[in-house]
C-alpha atoms as a PDB file:
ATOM      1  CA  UNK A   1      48.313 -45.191 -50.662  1.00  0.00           C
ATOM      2  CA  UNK A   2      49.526 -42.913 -53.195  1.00  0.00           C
ATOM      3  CA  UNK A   3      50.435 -39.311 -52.461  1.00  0.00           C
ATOM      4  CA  UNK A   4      51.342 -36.337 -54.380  1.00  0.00           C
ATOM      5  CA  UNK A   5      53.724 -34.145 -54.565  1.00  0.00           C
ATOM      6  CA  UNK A   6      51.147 -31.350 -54.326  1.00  0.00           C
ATOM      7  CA  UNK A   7      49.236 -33.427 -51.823  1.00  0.00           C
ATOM      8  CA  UNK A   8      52.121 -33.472 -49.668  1.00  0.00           C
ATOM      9  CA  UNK A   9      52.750 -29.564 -50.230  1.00  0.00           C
ATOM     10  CA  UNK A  10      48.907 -28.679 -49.355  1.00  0.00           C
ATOM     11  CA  UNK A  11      49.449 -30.648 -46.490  1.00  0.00           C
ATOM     12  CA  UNK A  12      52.112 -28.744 -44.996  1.00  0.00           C
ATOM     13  CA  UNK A  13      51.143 -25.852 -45.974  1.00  0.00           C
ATOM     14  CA  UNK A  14      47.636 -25.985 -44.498  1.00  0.00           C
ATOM     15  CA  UNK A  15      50.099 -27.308 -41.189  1.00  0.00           C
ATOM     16  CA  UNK A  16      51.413 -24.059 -41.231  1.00  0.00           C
ATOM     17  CA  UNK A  17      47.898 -21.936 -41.945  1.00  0.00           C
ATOM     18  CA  UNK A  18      47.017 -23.496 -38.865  1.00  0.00           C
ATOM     19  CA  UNK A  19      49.856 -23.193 -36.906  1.00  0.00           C
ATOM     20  CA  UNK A  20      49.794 -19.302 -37.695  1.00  0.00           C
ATOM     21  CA  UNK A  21      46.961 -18.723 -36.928  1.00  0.00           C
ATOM     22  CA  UNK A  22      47.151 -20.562 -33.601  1.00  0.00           C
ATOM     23  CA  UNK A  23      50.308 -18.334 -32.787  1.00  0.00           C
ATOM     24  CA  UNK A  24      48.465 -14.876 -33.753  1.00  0.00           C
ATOM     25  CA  UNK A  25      45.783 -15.887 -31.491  1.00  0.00           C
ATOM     26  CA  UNK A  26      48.038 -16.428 -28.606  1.00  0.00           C
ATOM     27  CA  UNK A  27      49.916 -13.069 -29.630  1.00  0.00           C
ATOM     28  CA  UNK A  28      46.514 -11.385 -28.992  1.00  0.00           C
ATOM     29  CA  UNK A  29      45.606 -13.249 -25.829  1.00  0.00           C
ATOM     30  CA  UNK A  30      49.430 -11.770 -24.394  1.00  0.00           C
ATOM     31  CA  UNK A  31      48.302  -8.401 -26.501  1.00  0.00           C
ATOM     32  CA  UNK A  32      44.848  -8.351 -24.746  1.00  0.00           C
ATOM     33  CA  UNK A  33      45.864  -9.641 -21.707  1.00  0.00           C
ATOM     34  CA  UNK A  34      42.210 -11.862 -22.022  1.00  0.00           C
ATOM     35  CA  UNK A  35      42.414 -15.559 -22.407  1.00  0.00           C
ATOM     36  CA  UNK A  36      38.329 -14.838 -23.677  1.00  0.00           C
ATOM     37  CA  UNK A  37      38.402 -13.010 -26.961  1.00  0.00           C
ATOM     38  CA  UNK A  38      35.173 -14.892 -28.248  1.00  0.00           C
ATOM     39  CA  UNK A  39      32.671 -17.044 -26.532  1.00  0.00           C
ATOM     40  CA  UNK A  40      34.299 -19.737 -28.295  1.00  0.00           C
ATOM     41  CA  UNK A  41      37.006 -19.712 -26.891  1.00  0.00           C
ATOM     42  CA  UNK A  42      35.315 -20.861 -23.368  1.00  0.00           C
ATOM     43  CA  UNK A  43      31.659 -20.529 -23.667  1.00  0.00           C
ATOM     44  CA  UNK A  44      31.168 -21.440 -19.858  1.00  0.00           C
ATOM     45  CA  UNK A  45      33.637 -19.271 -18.740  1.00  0.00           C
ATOM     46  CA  UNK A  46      31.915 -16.585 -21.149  1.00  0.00           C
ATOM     47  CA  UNK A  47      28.411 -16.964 -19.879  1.00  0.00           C
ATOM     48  CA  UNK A  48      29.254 -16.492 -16.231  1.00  0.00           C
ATOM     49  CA  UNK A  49      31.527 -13.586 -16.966  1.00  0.00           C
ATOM     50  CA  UNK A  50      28.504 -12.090 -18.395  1.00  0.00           C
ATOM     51  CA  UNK A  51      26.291 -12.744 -15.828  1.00  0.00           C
ATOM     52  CA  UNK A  52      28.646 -11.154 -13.474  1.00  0.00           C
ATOM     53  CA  UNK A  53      28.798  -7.988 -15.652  1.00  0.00           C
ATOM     54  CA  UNK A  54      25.157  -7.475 -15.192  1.00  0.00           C
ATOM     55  CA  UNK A  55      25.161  -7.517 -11.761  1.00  0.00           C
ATOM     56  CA  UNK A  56      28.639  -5.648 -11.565  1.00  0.00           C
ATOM     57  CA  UNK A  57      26.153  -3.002 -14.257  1.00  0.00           C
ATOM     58  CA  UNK A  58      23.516  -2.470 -11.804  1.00  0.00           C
ATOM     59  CA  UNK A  59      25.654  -2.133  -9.124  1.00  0.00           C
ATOM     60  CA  UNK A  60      27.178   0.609 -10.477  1.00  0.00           C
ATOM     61  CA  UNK A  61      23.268   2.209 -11.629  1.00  0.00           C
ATOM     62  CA  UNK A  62      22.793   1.755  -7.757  1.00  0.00           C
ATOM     63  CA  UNK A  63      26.067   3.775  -6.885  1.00  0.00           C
ATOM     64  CA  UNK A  64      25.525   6.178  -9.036  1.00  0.00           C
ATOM     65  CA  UNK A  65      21.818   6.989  -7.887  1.00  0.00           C
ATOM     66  CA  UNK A  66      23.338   6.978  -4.329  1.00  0.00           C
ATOM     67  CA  UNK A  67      25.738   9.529  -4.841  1.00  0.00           C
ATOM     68  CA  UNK A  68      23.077  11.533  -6.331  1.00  0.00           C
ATOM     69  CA  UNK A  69      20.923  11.369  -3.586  1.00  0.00           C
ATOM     70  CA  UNK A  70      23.912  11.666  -0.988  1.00  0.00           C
ATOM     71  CA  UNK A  71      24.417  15.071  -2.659  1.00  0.00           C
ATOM     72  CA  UNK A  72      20.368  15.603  -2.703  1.00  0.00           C
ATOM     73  CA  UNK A  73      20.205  14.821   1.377  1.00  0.00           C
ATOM     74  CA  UNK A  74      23.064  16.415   2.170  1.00  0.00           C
ATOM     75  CA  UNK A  75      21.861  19.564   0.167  1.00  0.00           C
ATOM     76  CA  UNK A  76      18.450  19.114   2.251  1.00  0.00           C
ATOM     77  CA  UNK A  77      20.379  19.106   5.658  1.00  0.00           C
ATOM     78  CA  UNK A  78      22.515  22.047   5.356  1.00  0.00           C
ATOM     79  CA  UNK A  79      19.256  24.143   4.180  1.00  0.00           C
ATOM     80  CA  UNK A  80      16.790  22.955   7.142  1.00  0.00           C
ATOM     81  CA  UNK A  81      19.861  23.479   9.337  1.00  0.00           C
ATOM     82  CA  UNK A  82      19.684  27.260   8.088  1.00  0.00           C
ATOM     83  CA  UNK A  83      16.042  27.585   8.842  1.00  0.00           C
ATOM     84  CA  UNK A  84      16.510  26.377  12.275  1.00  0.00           C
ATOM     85  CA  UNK A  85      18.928  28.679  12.506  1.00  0.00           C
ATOM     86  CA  UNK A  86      16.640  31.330  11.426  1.00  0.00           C
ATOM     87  CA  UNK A  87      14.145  30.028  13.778  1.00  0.00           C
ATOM     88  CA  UNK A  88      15.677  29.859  16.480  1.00  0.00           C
ATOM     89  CA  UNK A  89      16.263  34.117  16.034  1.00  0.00           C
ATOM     90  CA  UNK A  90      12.414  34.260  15.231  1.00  0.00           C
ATOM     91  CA  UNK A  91      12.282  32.347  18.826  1.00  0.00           C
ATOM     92  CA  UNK A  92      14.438  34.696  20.878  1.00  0.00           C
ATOM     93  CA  UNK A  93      12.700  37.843  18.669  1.00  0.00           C
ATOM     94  CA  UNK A  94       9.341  36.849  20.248  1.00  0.00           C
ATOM     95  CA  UNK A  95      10.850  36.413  23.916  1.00  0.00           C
ATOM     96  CA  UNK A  96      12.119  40.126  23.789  1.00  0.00           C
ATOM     97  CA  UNK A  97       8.651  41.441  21.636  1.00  0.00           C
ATOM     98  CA  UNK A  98       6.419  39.796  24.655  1.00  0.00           C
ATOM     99  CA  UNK A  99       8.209  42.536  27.275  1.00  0.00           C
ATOM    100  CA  UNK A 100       5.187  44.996  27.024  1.00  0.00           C
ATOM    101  CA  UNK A 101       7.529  47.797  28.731  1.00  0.00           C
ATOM    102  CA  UNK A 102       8.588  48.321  24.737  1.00  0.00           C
ATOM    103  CA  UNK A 103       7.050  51.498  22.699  1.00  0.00           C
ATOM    104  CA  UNK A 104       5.822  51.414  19.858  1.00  0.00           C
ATOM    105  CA  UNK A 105       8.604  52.063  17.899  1.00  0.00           C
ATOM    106  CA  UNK A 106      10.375  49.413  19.529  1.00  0.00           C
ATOM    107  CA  UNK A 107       7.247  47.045  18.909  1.00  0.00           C
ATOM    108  CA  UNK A 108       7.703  47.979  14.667  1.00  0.00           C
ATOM    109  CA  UNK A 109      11.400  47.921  14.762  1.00  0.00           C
ATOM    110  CA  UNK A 110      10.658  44.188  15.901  1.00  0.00           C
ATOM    111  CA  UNK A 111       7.708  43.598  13.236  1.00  0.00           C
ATOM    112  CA  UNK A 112      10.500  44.626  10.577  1.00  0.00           C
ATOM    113  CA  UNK A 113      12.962  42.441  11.964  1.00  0.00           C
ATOM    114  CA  UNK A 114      10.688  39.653  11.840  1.00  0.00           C
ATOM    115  CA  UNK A 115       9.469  40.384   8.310  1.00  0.00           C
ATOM    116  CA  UNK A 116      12.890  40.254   6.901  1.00  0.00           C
ATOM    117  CA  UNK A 117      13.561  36.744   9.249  1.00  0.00           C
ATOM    118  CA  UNK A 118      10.355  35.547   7.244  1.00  0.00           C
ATOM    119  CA  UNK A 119      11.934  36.577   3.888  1.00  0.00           C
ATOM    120  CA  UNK A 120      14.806  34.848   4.754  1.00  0.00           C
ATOM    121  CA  UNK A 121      13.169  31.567   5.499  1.00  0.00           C
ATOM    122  CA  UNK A 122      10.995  32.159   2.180  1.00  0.00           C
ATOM    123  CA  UNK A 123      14.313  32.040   0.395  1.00  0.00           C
ATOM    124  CA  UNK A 124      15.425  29.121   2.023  1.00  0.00           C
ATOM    125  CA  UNK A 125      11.793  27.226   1.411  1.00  0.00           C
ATOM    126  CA  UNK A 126      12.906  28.428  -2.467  1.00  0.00           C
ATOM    127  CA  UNK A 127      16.089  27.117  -2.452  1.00  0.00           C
ATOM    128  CA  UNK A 128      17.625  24.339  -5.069  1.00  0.00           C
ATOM    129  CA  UNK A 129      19.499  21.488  -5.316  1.00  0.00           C
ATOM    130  CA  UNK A 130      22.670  20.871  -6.601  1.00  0.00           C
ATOM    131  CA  UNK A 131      21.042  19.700 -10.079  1.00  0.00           C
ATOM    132  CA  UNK A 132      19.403  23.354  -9.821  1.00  0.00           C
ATOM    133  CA  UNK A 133      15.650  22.124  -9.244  1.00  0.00           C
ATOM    134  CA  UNK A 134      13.369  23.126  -6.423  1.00  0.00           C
ATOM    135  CA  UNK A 135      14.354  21.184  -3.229  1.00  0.00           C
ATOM    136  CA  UNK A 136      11.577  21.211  -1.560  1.00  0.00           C
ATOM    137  CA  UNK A 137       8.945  21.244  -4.470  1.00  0.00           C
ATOM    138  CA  UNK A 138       8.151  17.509  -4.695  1.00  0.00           C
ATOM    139  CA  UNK A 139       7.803  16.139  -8.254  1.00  0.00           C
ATOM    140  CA  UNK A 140       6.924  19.889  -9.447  1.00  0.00           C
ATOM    141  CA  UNK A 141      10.706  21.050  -9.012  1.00  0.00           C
ATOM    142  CA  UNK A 142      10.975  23.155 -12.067  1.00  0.00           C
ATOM    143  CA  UNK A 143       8.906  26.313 -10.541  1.00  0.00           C
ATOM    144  CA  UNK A 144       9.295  27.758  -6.539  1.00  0.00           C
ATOM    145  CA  UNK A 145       7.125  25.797  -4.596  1.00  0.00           C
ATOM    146  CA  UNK A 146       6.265  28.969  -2.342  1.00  0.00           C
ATOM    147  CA  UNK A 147       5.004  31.948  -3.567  1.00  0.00           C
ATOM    148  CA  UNK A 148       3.513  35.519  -1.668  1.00  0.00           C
ATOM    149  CA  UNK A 149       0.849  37.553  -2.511  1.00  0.00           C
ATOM    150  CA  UNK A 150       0.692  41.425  -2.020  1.00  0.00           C
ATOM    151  CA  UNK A 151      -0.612  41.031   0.952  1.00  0.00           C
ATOM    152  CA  UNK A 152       2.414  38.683   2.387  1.00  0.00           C
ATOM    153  CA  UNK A 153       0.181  35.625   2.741  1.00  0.00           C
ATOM    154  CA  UNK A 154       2.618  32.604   1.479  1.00  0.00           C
ATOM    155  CA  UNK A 155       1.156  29.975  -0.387  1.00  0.00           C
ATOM    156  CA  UNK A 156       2.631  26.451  -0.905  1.00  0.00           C
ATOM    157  CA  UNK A 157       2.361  25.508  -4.967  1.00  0.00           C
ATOM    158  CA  UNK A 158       4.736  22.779  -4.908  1.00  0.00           C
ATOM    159  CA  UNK A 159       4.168  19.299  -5.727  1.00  0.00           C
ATOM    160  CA  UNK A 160       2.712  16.883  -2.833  1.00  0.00           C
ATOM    161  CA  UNK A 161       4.465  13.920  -3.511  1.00  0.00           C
ATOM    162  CA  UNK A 162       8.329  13.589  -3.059  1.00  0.00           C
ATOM    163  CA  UNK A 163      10.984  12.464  -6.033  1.00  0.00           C
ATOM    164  CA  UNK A 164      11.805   8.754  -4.639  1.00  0.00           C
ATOM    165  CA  UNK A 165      14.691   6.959  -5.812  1.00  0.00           C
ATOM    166  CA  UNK A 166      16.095   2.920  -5.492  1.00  0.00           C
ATOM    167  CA  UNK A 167      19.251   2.728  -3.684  1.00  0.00           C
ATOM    168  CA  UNK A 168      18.929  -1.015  -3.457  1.00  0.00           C
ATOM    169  CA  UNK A 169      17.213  -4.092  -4.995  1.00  0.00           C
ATOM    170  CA  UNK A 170      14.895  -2.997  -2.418  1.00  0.00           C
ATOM    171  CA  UNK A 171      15.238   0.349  -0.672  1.00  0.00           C
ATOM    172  CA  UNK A 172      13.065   3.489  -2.081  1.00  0.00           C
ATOM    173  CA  UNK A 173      13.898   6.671  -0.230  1.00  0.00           C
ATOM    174  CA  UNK A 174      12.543  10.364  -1.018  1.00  0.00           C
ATOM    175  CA  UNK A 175      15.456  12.796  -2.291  1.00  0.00           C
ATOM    176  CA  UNK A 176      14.208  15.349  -0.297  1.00  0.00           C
ATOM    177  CA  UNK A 177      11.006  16.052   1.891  1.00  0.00           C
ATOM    178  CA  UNK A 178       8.438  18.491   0.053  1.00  0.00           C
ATOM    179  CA  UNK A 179       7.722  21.719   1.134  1.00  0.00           C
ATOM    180  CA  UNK A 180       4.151  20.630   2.906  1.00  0.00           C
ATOM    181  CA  UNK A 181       6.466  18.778   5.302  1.00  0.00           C
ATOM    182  CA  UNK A 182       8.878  20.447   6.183  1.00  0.00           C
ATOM    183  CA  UNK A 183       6.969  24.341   6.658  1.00  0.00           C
ATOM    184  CA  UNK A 184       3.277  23.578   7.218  1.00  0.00           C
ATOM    185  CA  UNK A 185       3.296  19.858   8.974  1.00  0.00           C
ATOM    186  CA  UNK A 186       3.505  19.237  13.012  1.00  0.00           C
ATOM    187  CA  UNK A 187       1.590  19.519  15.923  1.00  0.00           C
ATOM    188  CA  UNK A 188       3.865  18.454  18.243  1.00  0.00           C
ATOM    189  CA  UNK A 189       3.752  21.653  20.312  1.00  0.00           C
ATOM    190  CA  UNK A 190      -0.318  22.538  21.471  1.00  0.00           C
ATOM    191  CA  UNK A 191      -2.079  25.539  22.832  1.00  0.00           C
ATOM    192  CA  UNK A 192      -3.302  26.321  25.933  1.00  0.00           C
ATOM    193  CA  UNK A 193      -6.670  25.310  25.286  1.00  0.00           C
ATOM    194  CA  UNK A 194      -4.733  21.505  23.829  1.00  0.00           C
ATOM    195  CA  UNK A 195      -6.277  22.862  20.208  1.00  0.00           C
ATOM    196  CA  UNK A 196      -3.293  22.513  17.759  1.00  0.00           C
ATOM    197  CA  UNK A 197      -0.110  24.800  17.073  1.00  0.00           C
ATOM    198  CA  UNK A 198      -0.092  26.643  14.221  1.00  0.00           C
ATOM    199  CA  UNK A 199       1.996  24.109  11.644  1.00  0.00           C
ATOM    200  CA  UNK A 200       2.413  27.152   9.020  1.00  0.00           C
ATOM    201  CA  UNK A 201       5.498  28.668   9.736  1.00  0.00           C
ATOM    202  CA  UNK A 202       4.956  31.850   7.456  1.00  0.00           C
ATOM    203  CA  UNK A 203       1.780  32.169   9.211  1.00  0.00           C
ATOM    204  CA  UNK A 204       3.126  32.147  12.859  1.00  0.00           C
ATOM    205  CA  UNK A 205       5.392  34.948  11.977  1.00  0.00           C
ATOM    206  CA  UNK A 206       2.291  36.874  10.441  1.00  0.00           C
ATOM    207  CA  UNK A 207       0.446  36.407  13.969  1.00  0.00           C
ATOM    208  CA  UNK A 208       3.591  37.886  15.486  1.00  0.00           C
ATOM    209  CA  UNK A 209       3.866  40.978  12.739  1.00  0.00           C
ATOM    210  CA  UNK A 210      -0.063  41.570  13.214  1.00  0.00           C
ATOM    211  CA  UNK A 211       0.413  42.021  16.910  1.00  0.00           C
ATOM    212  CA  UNK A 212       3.600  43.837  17.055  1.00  0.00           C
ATOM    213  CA  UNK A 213       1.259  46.620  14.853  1.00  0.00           C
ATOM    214  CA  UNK A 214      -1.312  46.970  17.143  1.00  0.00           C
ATOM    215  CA  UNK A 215      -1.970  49.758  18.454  1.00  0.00           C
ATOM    216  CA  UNK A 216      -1.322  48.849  22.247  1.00  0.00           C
ATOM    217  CA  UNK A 217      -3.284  50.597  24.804  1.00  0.00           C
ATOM    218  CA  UNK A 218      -2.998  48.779  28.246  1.00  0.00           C
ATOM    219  CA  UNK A 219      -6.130  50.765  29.152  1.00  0.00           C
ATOM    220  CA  UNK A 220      -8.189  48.223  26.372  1.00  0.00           C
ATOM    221  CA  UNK A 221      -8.628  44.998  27.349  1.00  0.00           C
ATOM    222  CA  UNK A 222      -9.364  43.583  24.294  1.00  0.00           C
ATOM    223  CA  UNK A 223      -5.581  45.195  22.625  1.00  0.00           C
ATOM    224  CA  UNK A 224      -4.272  43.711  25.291  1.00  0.00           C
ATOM    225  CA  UNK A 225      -5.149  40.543  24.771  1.00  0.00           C
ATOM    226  CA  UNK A 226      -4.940  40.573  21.258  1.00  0.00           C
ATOM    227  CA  UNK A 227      -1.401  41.629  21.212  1.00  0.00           C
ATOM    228  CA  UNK A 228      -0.585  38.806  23.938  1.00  0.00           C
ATOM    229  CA  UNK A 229      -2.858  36.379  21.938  1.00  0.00           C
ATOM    230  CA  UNK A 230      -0.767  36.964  18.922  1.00  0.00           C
ATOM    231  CA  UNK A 231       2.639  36.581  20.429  1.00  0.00           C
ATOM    232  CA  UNK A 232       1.598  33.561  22.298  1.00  0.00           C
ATOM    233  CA  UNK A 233       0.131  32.071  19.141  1.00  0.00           C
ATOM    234  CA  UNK A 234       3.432  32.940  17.067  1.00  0.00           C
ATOM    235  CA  UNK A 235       5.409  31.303  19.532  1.00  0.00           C
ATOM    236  CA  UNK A 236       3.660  28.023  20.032  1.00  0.00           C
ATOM    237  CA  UNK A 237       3.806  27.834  16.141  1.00  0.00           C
ATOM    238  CA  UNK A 238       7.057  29.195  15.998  1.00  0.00           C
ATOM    239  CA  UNK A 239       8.373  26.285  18.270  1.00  0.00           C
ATOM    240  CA  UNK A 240       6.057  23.718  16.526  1.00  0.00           C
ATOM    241  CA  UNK A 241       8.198  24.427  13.215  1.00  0.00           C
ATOM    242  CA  UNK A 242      11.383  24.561  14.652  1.00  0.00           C
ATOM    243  CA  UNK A 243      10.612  20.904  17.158  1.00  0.00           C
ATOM    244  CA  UNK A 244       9.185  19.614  12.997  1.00  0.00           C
ATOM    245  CA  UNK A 245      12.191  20.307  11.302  1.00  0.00           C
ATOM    246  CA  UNK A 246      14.655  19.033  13.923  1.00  0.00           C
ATOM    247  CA  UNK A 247      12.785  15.831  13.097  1.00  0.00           C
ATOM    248  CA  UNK A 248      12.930  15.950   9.755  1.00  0.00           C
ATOM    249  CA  UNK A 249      16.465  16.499   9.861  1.00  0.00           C
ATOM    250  CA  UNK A 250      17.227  13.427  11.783  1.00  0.00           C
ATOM    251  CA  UNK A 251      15.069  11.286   9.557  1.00  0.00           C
ATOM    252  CA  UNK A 252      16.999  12.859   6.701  1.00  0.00           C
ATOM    253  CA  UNK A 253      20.367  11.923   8.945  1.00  0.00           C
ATOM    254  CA  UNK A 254      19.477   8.214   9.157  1.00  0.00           C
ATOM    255  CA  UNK A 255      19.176   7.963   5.289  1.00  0.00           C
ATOM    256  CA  UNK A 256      22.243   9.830   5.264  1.00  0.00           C
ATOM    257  CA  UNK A 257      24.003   6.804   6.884  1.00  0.00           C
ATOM    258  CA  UNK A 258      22.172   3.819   5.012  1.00  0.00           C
ATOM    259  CA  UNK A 259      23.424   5.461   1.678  1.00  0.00           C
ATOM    260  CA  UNK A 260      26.286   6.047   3.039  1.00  0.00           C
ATOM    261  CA  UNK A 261      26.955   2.143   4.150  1.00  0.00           C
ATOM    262  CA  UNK A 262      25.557   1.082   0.941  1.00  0.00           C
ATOM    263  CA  UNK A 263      27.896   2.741  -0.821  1.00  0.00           C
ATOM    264  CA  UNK A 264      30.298   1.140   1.143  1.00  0.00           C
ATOM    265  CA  UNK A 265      29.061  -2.628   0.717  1.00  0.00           C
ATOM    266  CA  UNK A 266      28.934  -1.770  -3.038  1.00  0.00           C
ATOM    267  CA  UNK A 267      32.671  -0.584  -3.220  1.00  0.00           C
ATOM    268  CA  UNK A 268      33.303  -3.724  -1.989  1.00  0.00           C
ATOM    269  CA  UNK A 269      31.032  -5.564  -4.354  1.00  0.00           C
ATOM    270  CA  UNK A 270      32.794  -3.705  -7.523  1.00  0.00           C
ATOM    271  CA  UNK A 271      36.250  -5.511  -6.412  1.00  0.00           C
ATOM    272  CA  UNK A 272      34.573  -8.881  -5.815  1.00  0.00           C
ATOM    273  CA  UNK A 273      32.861  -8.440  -9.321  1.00  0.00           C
ATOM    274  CA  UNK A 274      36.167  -7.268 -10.696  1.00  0.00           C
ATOM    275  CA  UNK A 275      38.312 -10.111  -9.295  1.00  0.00           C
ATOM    276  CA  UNK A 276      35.787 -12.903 -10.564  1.00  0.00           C
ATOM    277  CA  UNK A 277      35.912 -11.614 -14.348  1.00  0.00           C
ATOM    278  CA  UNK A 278      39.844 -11.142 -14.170  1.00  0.00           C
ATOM    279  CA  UNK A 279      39.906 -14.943 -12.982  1.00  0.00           C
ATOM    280  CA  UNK A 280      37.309 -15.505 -15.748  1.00  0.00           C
ATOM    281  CA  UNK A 281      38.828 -13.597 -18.739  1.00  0.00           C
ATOM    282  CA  UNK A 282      42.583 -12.568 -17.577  1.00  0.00           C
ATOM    283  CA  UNK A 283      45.665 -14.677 -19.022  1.00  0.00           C
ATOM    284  CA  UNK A 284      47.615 -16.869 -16.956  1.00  0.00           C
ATOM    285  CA  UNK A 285      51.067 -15.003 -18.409  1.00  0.00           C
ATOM    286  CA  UNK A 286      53.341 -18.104 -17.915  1.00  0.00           C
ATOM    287  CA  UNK A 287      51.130 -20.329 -19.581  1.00  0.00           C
ATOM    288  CA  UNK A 288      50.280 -17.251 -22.372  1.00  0.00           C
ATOM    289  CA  UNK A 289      54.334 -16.972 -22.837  1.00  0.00           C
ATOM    290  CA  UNK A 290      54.799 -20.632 -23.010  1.00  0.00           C
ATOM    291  CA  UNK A 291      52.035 -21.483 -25.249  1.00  0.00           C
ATOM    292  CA  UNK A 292      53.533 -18.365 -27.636  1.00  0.00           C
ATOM    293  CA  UNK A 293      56.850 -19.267 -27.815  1.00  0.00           C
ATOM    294  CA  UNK A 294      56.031 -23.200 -28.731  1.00  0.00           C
ATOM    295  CA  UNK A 295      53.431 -22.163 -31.256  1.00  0.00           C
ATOM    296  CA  UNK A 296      56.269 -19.979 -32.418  1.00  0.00           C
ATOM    297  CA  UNK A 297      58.655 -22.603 -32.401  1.00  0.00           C
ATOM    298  CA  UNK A 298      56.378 -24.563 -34.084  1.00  0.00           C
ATOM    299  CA  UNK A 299      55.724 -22.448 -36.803  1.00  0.00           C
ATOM    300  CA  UNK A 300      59.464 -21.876 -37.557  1.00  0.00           C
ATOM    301  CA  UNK A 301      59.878 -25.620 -38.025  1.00  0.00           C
ATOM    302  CA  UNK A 302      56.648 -26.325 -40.237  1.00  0.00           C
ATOM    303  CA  UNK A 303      57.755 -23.375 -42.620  1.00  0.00           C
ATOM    304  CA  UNK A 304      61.559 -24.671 -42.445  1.00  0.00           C
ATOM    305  CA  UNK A 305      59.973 -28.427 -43.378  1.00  0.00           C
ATOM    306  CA  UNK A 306      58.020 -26.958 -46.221  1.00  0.00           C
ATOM    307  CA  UNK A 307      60.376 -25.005 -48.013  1.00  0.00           C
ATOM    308  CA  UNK A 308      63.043 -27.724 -47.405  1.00  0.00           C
ATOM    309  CA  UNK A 309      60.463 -29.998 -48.765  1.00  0.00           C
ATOM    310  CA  UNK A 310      59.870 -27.499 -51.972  1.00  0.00           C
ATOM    311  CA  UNK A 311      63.380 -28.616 -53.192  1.00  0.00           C
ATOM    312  CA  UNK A 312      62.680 -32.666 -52.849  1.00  0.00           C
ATOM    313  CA  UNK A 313      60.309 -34.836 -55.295  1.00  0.00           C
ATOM    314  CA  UNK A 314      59.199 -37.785 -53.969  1.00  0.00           C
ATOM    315  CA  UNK A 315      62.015 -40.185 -55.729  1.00  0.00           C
ATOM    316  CA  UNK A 316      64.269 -38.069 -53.273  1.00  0.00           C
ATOM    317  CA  UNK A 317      61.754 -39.187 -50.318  1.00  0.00           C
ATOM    318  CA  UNK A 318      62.518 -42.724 -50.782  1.00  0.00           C
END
């Protein structure tokens, strides 16, 4: 077989093409610190590192939706922990209001009272989240979900169905209760004929302002029993409300501590996703180094062959 001298030059010289381009590679594998830089380069290693991104992906969707609704929740339970609070003063107020030794101007310093503790609790039945939408307004959270008229009557205009979010492949949970159910649900507490309590907060307080502004006269029956009908009614609603929230609030808790041990598991599922792509994709240095420095080597002596070579012809390769 006969060979050429330029043959014998394209020969070596595609040697060394190859060579170099063998050695850059490795220099970007030790640049990269990623033994995948194409799918080439290990297509089964490449697929599962993909499939593992995915579900490392939605993991992190599913952390990030549980922060938000930790923040939602947690939003939720400081506010119905204010209206209890609130409450329970509207409780004690119609304790004192039901001694009938009071005066009149006692009996409207008390109706004021409780008109500004209803204002209060309006405010907190208005109040936002941390994204700055109506808590308690359902899926219509961009207007106040309770509004009054001139006459103090206080309407519910919210939405009736709550915002409900996935935490998991298969957990849907409500950011926040709606309005409905958290001031005008429950009938825990009864009256005295067993008839159900009042479950309208706003409106128990109303009973208790209406009666408080009667004119008392403990000669008349009938104002007499109106005033202690009022009170009585205010008070069974009052303590329907408060016994409704208290539930809600634990309800609210519960979620509280699922999101908050899902968050958990998924922590822990970001380092296990993270440790199987860096056994996937990462370098093994020493072998990186090694394979470098012989390509390297390598390199050195196919370009040292060729241009030695460029000064032979082939009567000096004999």
């Amino acid at each position: 077989m006969r060979l050429s001298t330029n043959s014998i030059y394209q020969k070596n010289l595609n040697s060394i093409l190859n060579t170099n381009s063998k050695w850059q590679k490795s220099g970007l594998h030790l640049a990269t610190g990623k033994k995948i830089l194409t799918p080439s380069d290990d297509p089964m290693g490449a697929s599962q590192s993909l499939i593992i991104k995915q579900a490392q992906a939605q993991n992190e969707q599913f952390q990030a939706t549980r922060e938000n609704a930790d923040k939602s929740l947690s939003r939720q339970d400081t506010i119905l922990s204010e209206a209890n609070t609130v409450i329970q003063t509207i409780q004690e107020t119609l304790v004192y209001a039901s001694n009938e030794t009071l005066n009149e101007e006692n009996r409207l310093d008390l109706a004021n009272k409780l008109q500004n503790l209803k204002d209060q609790l309006l405010s907190l039945a208005n109040a936002k989240d941390t994204n700055g939408n109506y808590l308690f307004a359902g899926k219509k959270n961009d207007t106040p979900p309770f509004v009054m008229n001139e006459s103090g009557e206080v309407s519910y205009v919210g939405g009736t169905t709550s915002i409900n979010v996935l935490i998991d492949d298969s957990r849907e949970v409500s950011l926040s209760f709606t309005g409905i159910q958290v001031f005008m649900t429950g009938s825990n507490v009864k009256e005295s004929d067993g008839s159900p309590a009042e479950s309208n907060i706003f409106a128990s307080i109303d009973y208790a302002i209406e009666a408080l502004k009667i004119d008392l006269d403990y000669d008349n029956d009938d104002t007499v029993e109106q005033f202690r009908s009022g009170l009585s009614k205010a008070r069974h609603g009052v303590d329907n409300s408060f016994n409704n929230i208290s539930t809600l609030r634990a309800e609210g808790g519960s979620v509280l501590s699922e999101i908050d041990r899902l968050t958990t598991l998924g922590k822990t599922l970001d380092i296990e996703f993270q440790t199987q792509i860096s056994q996937l994709e990462d370098v093994d240095w020493y072998e990186a180094i090694s394979e470098y420095v012989m390509l390297q080597a390598n390199l050195q002596a196919a370009q040292y062959t060729f241009m030695t070579m460029q000064s032979m012809s082939l009567f000096q390769m004999k």
